[in-house]
N, C-alpha and C. Protein backbone atom coordinates (compact mmCIF):
# COMPACT_ATOMS: atom_id res chain seq x y z
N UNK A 1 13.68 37.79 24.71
CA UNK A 1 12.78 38.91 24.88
C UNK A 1 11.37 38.43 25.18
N UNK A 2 11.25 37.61 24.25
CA UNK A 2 9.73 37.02 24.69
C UNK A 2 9.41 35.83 25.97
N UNK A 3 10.52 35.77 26.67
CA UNK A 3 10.23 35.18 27.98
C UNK A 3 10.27 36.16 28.84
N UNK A 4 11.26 36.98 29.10
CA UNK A 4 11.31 38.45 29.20
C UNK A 4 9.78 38.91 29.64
N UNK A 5 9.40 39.30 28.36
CA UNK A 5 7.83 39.99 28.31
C UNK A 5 6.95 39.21 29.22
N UNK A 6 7.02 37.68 29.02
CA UNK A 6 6.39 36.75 29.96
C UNK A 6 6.13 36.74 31.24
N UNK A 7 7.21 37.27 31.63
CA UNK A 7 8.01 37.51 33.45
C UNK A 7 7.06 38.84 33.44
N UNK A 8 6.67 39.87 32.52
CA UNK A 8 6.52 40.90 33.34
C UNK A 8 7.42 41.63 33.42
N UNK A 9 8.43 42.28 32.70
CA UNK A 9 9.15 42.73 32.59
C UNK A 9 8.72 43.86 31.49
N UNK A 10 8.87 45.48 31.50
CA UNK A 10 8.77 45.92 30.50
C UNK A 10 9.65 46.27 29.12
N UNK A 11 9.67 45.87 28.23
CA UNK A 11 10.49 46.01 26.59
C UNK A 11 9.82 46.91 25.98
N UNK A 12 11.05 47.94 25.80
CA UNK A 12 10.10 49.29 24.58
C UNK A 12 10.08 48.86 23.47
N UNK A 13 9.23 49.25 22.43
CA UNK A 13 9.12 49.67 21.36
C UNK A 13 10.26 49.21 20.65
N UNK A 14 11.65 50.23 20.95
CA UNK A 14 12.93 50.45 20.18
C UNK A 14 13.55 48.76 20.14
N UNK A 15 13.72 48.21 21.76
CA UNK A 15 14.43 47.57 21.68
C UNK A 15 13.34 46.25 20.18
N UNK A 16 12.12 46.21 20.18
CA UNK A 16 11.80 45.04 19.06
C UNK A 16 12.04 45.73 17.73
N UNK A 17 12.01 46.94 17.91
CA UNK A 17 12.45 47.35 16.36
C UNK A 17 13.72 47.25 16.11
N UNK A 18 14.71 47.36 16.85
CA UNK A 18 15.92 46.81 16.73
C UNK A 18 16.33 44.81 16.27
N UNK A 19 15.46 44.67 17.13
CA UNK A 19 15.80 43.00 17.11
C UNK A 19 14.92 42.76 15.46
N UNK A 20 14.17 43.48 15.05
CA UNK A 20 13.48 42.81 13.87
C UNK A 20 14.51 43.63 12.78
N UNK A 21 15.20 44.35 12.38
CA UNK A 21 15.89 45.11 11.34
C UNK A 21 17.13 44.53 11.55
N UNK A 22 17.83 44.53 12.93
CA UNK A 22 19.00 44.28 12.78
C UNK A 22 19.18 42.17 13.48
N UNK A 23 18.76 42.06 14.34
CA UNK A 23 19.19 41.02 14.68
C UNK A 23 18.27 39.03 13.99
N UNK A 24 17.26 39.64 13.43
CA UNK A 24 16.43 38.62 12.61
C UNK A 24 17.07 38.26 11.37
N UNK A 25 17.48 39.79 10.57
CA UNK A 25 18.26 39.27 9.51
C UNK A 25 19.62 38.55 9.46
N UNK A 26 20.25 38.96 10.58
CA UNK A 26 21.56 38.19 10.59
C UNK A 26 21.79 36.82 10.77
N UNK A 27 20.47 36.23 11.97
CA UNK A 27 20.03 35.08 12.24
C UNK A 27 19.76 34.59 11.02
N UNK A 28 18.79 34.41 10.06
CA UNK A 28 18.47 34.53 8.67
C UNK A 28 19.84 34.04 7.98
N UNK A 29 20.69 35.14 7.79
CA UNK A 29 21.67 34.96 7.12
C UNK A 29 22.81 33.27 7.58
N UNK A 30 22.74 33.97 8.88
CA UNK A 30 23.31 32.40 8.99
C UNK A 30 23.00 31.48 9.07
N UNK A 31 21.87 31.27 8.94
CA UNK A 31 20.84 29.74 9.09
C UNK A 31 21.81 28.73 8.15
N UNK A 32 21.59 29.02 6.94
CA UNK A 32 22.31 27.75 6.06
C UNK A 32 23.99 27.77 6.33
N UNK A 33 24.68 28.56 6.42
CA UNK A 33 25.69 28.21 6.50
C UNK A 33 25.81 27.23 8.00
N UNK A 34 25.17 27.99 9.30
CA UNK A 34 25.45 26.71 10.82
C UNK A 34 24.69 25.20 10.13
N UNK A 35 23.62 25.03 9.07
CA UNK A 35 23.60 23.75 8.85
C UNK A 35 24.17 23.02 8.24
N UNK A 36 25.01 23.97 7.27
CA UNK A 36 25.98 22.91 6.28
C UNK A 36 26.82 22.63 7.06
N UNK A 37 27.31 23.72 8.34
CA UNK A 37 28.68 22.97 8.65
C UNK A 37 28.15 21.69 9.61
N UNK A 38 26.88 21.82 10.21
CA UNK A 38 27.02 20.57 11.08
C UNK A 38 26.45 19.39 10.37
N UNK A 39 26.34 19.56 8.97
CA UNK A 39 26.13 18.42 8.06
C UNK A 39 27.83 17.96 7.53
N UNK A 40 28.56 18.82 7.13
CA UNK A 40 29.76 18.12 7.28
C UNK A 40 30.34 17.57 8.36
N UNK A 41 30.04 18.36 9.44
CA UNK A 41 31.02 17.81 10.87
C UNK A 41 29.80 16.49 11.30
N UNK A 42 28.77 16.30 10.72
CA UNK A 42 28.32 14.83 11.20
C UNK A 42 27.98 14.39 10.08
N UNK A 43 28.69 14.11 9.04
CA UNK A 43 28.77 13.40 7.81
C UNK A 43 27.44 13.13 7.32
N UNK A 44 26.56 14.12 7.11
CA UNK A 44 25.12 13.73 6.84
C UNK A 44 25.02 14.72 5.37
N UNK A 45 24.30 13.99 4.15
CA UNK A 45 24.10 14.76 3.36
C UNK A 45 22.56 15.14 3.18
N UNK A 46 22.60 16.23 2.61
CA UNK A 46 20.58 16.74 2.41
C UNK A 46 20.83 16.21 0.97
N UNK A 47 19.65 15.58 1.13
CA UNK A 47 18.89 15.47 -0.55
C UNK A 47 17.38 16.47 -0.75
N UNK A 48 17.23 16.50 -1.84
CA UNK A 48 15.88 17.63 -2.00
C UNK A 48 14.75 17.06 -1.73
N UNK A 49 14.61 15.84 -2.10
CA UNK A 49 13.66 14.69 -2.05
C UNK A 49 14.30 13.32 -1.15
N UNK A 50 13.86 13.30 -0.08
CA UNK A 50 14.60 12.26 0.74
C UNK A 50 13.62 11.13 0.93
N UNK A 51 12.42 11.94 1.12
CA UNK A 51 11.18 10.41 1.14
C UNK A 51 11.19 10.27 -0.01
N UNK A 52 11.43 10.41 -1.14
CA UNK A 52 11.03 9.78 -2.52
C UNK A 52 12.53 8.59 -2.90
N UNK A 53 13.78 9.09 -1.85
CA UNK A 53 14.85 8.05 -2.05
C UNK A 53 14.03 7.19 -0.69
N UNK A 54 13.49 7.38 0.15
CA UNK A 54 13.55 6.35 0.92
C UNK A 54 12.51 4.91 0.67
N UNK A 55 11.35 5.57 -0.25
CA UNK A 55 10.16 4.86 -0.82
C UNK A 55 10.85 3.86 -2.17
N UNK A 56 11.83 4.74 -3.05
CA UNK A 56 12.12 3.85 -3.57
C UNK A 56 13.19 2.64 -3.39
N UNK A 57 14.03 2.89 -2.21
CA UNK A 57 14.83 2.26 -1.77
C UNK A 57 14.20 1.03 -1.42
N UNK A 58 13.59 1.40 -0.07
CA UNK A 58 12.85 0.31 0.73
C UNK A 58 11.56 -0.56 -0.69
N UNK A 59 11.03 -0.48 -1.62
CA UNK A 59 10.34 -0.80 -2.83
C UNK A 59 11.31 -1.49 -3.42
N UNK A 60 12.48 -1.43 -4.08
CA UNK A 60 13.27 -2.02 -4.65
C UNK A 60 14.00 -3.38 -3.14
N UNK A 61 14.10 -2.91 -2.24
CA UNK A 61 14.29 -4.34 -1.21
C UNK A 61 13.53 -5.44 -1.35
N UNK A 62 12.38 -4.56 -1.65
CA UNK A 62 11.18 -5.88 -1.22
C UNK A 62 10.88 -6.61 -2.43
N UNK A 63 11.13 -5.84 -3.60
CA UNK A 63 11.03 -6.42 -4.69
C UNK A 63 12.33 -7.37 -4.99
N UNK A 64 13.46 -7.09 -4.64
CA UNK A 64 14.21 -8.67 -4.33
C UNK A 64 13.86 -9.63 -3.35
N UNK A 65 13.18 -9.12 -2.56
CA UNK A 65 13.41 -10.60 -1.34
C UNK A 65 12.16 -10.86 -2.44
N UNK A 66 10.98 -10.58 -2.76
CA UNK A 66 10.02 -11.37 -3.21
C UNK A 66 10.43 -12.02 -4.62
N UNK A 67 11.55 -11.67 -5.47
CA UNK A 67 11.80 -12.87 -6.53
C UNK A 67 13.14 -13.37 -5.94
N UNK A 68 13.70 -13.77 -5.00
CA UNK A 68 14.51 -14.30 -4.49
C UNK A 68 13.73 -16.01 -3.85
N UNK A 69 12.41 -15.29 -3.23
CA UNK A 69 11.83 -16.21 -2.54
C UNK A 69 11.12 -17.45 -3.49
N UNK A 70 11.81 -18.55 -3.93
CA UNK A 70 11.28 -19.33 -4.60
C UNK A 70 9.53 -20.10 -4.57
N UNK A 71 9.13 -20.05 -3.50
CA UNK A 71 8.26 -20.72 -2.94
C UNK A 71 7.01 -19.61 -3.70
N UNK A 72 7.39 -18.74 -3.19
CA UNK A 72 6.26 -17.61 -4.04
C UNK A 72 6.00 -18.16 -5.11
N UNK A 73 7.36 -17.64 -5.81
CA UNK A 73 7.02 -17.23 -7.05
C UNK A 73 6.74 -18.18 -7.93
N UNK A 74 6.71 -19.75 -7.05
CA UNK A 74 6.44 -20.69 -8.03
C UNK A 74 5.13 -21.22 -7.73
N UNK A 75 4.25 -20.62 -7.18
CA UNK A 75 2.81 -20.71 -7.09
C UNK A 75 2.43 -20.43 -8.64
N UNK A 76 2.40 -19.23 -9.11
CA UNK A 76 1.58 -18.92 -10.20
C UNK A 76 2.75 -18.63 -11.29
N UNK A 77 3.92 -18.20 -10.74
CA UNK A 77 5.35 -18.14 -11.98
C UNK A 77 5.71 -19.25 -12.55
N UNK A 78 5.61 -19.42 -13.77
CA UNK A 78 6.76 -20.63 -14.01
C UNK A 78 7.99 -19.72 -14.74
N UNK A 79 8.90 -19.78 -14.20
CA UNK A 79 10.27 -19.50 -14.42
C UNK A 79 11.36 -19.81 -15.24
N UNK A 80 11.06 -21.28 -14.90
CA UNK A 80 12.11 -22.46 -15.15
C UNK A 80 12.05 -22.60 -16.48
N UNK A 81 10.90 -22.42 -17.00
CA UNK A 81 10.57 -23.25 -18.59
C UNK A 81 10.07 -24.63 -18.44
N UNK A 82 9.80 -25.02 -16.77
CA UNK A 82 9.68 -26.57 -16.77
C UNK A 82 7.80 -26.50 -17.36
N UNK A 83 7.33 -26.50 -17.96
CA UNK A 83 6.29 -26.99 -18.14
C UNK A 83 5.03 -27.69 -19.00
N UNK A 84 4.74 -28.83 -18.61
CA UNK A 84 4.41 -29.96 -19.72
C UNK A 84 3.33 -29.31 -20.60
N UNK A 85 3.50 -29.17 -21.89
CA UNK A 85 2.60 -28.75 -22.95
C UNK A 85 1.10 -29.16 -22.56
N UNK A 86 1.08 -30.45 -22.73
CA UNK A 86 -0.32 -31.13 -22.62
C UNK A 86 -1.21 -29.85 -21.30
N UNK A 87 0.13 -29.55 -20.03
CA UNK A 87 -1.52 -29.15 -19.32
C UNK A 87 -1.59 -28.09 -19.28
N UNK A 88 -0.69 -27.33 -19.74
CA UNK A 88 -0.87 -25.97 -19.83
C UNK A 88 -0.99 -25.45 -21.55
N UNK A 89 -1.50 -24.33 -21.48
CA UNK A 89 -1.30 -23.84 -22.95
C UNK A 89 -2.33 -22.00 -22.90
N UNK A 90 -2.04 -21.56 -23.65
CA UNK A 90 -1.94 -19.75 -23.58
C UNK A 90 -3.71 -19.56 -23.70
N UNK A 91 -4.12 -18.52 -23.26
CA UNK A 91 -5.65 -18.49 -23.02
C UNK A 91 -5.59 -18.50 -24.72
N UNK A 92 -4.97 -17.62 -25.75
CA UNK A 92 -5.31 -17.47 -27.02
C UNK A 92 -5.05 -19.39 -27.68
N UNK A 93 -4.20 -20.10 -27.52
CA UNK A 93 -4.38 -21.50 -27.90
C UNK A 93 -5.72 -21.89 -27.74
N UNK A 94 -5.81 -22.05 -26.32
CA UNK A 94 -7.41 -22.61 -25.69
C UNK A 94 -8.56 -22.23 -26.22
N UNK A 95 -8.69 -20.83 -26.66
CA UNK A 95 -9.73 -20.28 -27.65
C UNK A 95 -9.66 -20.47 -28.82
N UNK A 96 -8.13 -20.62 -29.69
CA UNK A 96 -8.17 -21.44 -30.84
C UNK A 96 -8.67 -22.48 -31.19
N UNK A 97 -8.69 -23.01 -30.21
CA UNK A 97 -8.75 -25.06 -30.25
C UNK A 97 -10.31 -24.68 -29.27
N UNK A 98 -10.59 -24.72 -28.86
CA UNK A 98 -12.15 -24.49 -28.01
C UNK A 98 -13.24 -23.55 -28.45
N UNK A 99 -12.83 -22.46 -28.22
CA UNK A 99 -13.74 -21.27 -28.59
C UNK A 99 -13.81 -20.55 -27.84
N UNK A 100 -14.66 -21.72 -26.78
CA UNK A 100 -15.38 -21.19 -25.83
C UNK A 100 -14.80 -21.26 -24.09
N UNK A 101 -14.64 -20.22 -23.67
CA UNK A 101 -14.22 -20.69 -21.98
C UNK A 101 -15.09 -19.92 -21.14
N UNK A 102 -15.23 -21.35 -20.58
CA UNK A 102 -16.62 -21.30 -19.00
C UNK A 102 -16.70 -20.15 -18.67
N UNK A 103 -17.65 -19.59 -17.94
CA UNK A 103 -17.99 -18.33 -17.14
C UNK A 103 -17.44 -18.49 -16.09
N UNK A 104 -17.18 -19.80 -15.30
CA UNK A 104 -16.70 -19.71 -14.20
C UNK A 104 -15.49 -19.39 -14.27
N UNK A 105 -14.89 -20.42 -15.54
CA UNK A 105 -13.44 -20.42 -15.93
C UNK A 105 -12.48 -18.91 -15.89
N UNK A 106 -13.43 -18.15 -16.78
CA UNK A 106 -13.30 -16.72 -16.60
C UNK A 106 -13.08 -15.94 -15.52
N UNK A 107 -14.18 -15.83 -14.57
CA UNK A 107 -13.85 -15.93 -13.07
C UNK A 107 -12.72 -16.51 -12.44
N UNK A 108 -12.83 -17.49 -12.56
CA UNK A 108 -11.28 -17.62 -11.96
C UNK A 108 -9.92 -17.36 -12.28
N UNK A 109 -10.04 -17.13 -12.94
CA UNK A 109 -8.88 -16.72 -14.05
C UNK A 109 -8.82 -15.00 -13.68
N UNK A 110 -9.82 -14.51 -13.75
CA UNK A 110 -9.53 -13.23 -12.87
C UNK A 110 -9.37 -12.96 -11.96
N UNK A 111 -9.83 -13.92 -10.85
CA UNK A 111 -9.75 -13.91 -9.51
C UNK A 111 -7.86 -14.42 -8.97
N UNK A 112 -7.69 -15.27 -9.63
CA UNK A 112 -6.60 -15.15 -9.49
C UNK A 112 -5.25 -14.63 -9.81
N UNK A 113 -5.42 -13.73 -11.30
CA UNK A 113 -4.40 -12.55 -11.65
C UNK A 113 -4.70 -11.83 -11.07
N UNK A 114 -6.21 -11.36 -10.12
CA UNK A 114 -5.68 -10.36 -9.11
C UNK A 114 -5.32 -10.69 -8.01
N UNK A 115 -5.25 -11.42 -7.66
CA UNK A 115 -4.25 -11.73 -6.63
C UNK A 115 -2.34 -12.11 -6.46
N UNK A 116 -2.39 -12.32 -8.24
CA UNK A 116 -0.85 -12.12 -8.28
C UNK A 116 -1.06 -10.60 -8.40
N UNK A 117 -1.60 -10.01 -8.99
CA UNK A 117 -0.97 -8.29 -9.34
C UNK A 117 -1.17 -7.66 -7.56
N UNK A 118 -2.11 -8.16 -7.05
CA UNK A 118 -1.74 -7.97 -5.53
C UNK A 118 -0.84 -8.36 -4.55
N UNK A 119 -0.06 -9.28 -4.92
CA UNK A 119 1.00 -9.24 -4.06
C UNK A 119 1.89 -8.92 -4.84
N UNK A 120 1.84 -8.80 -6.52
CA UNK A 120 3.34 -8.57 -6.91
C UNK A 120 3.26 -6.56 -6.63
N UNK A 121 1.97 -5.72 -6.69
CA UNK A 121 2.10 -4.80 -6.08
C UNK A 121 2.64 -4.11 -5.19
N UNK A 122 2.11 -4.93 -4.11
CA UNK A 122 2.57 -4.94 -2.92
C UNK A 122 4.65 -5.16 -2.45
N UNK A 123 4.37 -5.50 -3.05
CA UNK A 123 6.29 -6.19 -3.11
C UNK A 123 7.09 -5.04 -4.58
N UNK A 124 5.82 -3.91 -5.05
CA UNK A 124 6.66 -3.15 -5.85
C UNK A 124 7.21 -3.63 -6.94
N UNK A 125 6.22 -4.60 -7.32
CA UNK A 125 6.74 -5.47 -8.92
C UNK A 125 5.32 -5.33 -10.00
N UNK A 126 5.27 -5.76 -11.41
CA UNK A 126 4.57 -5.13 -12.55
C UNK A 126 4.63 -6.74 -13.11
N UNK A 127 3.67 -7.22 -14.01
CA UNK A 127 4.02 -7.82 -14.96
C UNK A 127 4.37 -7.34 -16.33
N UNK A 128 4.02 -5.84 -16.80
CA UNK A 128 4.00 -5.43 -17.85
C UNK A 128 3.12 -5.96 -18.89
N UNK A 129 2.89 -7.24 -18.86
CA UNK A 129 2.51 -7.69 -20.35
C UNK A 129 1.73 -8.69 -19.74
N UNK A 130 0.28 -8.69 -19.91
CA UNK A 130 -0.97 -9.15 -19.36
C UNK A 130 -2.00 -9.17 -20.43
N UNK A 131 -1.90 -10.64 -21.56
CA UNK A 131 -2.71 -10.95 -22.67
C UNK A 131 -2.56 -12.40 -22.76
N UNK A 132 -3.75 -12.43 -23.56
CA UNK A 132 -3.92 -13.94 -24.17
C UNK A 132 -2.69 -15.04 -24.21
N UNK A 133 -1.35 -13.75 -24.77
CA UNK A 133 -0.27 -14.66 -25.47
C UNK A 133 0.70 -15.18 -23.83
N UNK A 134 0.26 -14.51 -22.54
CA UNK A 134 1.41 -14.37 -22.06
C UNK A 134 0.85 -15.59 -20.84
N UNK A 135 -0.26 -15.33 -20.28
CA UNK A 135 -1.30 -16.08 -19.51
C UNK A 135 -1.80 -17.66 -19.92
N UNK A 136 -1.20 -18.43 -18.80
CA UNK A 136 -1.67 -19.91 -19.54
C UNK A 136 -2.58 -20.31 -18.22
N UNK A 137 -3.46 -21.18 -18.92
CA UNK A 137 -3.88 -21.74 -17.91
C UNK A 137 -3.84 -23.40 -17.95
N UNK A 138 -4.37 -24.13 -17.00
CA UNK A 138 -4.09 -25.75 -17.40
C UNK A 138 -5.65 -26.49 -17.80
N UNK A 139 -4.94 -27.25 -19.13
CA UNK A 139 -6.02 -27.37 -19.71
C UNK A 139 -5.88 -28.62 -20.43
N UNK A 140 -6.77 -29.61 -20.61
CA UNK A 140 -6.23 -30.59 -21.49
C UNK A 140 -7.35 -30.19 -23.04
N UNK A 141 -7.64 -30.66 -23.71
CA UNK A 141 -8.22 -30.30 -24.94
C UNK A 141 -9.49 -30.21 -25.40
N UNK A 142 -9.98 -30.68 -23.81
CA UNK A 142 -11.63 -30.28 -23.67
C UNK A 142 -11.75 -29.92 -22.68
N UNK A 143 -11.19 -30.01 -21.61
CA UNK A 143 -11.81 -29.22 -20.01
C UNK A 143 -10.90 -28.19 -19.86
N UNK A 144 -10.90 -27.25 -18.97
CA UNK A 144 -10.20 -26.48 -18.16
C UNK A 144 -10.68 -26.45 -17.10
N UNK A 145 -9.54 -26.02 -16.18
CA UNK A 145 -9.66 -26.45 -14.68
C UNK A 145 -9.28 -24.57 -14.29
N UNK A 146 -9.11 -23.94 -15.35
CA UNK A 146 -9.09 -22.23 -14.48
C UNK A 146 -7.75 -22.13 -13.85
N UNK A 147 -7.29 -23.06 -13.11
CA UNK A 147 -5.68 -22.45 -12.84
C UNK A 147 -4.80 -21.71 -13.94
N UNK A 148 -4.04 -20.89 -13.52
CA UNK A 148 -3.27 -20.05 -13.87
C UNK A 148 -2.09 -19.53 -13.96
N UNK A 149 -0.94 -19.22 -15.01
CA UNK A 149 0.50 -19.64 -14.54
C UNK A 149 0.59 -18.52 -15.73
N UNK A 150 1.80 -17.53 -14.84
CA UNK A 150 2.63 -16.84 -15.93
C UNK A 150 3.40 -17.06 -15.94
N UNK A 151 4.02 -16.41 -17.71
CA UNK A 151 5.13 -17.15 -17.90
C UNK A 151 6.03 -16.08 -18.62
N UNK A 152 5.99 -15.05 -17.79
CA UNK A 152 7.00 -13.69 -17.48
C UNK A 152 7.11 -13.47 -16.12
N UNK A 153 8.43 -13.43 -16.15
CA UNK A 153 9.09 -12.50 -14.85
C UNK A 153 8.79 -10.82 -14.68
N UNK A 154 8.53 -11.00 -13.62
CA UNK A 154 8.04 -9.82 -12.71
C UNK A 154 8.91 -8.68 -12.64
N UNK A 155 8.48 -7.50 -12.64
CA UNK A 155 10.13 -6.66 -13.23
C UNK A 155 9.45 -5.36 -11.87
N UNK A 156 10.78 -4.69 -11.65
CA UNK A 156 10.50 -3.78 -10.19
C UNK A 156 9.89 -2.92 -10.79
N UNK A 157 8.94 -2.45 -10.24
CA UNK A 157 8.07 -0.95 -10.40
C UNK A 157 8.94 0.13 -9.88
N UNK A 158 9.00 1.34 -10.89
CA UNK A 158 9.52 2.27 -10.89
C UNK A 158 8.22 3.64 -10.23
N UNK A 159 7.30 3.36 -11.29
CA UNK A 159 6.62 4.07 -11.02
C UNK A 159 4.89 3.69 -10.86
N UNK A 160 4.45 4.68 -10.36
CA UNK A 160 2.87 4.14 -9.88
C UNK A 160 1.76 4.32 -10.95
N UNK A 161 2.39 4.75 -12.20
CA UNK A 161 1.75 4.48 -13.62
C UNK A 161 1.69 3.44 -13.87
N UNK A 162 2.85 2.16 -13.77
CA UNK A 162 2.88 0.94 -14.26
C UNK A 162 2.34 -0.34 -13.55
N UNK A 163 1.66 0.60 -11.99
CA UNK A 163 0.67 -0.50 -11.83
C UNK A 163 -0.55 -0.32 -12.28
N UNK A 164 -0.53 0.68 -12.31
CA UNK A 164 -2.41 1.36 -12.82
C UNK A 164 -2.10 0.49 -14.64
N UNK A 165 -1.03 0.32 -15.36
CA UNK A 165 -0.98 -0.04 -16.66
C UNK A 165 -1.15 -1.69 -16.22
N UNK A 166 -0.86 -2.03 -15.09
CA UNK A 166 -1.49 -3.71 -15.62
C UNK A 166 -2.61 -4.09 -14.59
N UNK A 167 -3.20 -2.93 -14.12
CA UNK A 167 -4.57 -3.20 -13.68
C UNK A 167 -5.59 -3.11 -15.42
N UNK A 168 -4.77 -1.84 -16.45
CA UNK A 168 -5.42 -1.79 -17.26
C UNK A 168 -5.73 -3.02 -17.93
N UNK A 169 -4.22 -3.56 -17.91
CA UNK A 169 -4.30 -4.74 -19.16
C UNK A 169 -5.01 -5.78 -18.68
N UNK A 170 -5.24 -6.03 -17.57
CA UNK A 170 -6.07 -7.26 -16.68
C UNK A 170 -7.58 -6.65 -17.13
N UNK A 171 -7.97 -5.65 -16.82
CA UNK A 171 -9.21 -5.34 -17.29
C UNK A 171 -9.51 -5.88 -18.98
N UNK A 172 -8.41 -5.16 -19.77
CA UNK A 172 -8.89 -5.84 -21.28
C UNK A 172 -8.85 -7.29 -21.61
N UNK A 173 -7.87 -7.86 -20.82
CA UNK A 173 -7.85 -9.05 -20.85
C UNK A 173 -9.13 -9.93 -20.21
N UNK A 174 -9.46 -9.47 -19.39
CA UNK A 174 -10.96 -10.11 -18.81
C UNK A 174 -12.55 -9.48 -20.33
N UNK A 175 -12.59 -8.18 -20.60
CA UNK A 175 -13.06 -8.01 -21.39
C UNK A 175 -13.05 -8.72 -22.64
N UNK A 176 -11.65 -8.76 -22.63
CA UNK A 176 -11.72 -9.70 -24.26
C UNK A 176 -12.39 -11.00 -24.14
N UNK A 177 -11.89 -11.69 -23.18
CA UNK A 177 -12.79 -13.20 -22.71
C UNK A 177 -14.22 -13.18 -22.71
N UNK A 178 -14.77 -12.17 -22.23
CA UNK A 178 -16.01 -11.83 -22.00
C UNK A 178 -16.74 -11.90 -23.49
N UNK A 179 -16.14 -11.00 -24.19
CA UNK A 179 -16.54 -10.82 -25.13
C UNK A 179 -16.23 -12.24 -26.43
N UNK A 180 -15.61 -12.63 -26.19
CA UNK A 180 -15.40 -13.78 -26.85
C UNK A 180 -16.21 -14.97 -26.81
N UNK A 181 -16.51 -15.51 -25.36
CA UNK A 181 -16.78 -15.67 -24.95
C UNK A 181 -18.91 -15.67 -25.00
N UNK A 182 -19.40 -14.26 -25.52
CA UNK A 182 -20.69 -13.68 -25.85
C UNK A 182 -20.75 -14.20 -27.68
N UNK A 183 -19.56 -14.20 -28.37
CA UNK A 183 -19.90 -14.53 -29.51
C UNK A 183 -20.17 -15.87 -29.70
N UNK A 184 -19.52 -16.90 -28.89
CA UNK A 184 -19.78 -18.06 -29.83
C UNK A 184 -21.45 -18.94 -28.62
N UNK A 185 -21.74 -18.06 -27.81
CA UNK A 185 -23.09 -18.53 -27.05
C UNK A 185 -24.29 -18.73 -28.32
């Protein structure tokens, strides 16, 4: 009708009041049934939420290839358990036995957990647990050198609460240093 009208053609009144009472609703009516059947006859199912399966799908991929990939994860992961006491030991040891850790030390030490929580982000992974006890750095019994090694595995992010929860804990964890750090100056 409405190409119809286009052409220049005249349409009364009756005939759109007809097409809106009688022929809109029927269209209407069959809408869902012509899509279910050509969802069975081409084997396709509807989900209610399809980008929220496709975000977490493709998120959970990447979060295997990235702990699959050894080379990564053994930059700042230790995994294995391989690692010699003497040069590593937990930021809370180092403050036991020291007190005090550098300003720079500090700095770096933040600079580089954000850059693991940025790629383990990115790859749709969490550390969960971001403190004194979990965070080592390498250190012999008077210097530190600020490198940095965790020593938890990286677990898939479900949800986008649990990265905002270890941006939190990186924040207290830099605070606490800070502040520790202000007492024994």
């Amino acid at each position: 009708m409405g190409i119809m009208a286009l052409s220049g053609y005249a349409i009364s009144g009756d005939v759109y009041a007809w097409a809106a009472v009688f022929i809109l609703p029927v269209n209407s009516a069959l809408n869902p049934m012509l899509y279910t059947l050509t969802a069975i006859v081409g084997k396709k199912s509807f989900t209610p939420n399809a980008n929220e399966q496709v975000r977490n799908t493709v998120h959970k991929g990447k979060a295997k290839r990235f702990l699959e990939n050894q080379k990564l994860t053994e930059l700042r992961f230790n995994l294995n358990g391989h690692m010699s006491p003497a040069s590593y030991m937990t930021i809370h040891e180092y403050l036991q036995e020291i007190e005090v850790l550098p300003t720079w030390a500090i700095l770096r030490i933040m600079y580089q957990l954000t850059e693991c929580l940025v790629v383990l982000h990115k790859n749709a992974l969490v550390l969960e647990q971001i403190d004194e006890h979990s965070i080592y750095i390498k250190a012999d019994h008077t210097k530190v050198t600020g490198d940095v090694q965790i020593r938890r595995e990286p677990t898939v992010c479900s949800k986008l609460v649990d990265q905002q929860k270890d941006i939190f804990k990186l924040g207290l964890l830099i605070q606490t240093l800070i502040i520790k750090n202000k007492r024994f100056k």
